[in-house]
Protein backbone atom coordinates (compact mmCIF):
# COMPACT_ATOMS: atom_id res chain seq x y z
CA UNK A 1 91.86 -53.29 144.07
CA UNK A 2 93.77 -56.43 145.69
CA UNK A 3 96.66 -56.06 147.72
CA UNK A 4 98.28 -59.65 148.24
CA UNK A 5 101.42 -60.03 150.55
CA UNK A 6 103.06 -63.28 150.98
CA UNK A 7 106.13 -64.78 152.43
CA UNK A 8 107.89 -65.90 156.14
CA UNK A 9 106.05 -64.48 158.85
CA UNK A 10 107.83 -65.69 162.34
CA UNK A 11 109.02 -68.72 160.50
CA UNK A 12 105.50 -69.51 158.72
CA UNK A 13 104.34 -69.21 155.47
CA UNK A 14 101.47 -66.02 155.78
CA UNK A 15 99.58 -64.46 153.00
CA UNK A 16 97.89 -60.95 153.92
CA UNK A 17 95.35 -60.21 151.06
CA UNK A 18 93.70 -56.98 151.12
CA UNK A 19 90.37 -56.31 149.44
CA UNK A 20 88.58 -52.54 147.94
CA UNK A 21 85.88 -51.88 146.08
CA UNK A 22 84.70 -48.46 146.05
CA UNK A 23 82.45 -46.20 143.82
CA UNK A 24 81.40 -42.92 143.46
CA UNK A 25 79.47 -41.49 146.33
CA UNK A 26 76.03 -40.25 145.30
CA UNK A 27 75.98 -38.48 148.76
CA UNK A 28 78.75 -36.38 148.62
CA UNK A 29 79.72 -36.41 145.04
CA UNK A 30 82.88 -37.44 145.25
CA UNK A 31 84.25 -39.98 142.91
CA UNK A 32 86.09 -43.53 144.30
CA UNK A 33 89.60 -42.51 142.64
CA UNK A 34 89.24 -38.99 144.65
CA UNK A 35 88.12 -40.95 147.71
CA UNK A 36 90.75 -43.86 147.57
CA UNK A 37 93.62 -41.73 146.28
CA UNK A 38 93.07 -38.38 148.47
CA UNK A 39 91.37 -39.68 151.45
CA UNK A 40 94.59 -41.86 151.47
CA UNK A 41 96.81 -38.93 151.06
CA UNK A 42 95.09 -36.75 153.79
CA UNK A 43 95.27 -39.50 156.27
CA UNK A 44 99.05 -39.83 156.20
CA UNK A 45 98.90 -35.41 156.00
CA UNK A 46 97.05 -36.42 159.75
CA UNK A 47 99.89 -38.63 160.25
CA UNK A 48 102.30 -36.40 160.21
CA UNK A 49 100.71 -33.40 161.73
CA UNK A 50 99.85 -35.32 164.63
CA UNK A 51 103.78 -36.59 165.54
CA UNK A 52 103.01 -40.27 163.98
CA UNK A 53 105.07 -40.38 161.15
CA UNK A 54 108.16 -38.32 161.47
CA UNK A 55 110.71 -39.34 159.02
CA UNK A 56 111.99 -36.73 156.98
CA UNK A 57 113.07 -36.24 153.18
CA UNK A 58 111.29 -38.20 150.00
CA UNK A 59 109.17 -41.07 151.87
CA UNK A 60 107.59 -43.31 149.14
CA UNK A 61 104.77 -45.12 150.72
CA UNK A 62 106.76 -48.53 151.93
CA UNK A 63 108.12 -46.18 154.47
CA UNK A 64 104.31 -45.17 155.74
CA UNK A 65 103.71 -48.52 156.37
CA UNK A 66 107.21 -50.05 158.37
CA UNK A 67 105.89 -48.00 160.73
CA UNK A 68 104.28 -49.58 163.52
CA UNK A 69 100.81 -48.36 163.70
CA UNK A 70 100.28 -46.13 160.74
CA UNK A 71 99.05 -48.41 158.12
CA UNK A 72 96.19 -49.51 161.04
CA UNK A 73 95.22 -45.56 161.25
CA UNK A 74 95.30 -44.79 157.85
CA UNK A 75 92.46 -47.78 157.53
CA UNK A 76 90.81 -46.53 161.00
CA UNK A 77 90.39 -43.03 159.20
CA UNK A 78 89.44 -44.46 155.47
CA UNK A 79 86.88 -46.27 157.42
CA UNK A 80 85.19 -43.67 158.92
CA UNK A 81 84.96 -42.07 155.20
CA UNK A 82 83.57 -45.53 154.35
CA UNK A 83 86.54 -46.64 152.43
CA UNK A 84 86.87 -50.26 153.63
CA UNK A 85 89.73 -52.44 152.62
CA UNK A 86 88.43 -56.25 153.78
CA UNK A 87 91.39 -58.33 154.80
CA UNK A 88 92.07 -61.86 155.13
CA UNK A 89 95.24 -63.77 156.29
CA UNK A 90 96.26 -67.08 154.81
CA UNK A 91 98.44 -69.41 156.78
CA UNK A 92 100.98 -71.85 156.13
CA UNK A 93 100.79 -70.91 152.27
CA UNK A 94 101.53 -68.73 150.10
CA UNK A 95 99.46 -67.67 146.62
């Protein structure tokens, strides 16, 4: 999967491109759609039990991540499931 971002970041022209891959885990049997998808989902479930993310009512994931510090713990706790997203920044241009 490839997340790109792009447009005027304090005046400047940023690109934020985020990298996955991810495959089934012989370990623990679980497949990269179950580990991608519902790790994801858990980790904002530990958002909100833990007072991070408190907005009420239907909260489509752009929400999740205008909040400061949630999209950095949701990748803290994919990581330590080894779901790594590798991220690069691009200045001064956009793709």
């Amino acid at each position: 999967m490839k997340i790109t971002v792009a447009g005027t970041e304090k005046g400047r022209q940023v690109t934020h491109v985020y990298d996955l891959f991810d495959k089934y885990d012989p370990e623990t049997g679980i497949s990269s759609m179950a580990r991608t998808t519902g790790y994801t989902c858990t980790a904002v479930a530990d958002l909100i039990l833990n007072h991070k993310f408190s907005r009420r009512g239907i909260c489509p994931p752009e929400y999740v991540g205008a909040e400061q510090n949630c999209l950095q713990q949701i990748l803290s706790y994919l990581k330590e499931r080894k779901v790594i997203y590798q991220y690069k920044l691009i200045k001064g241009k956009s793709i």
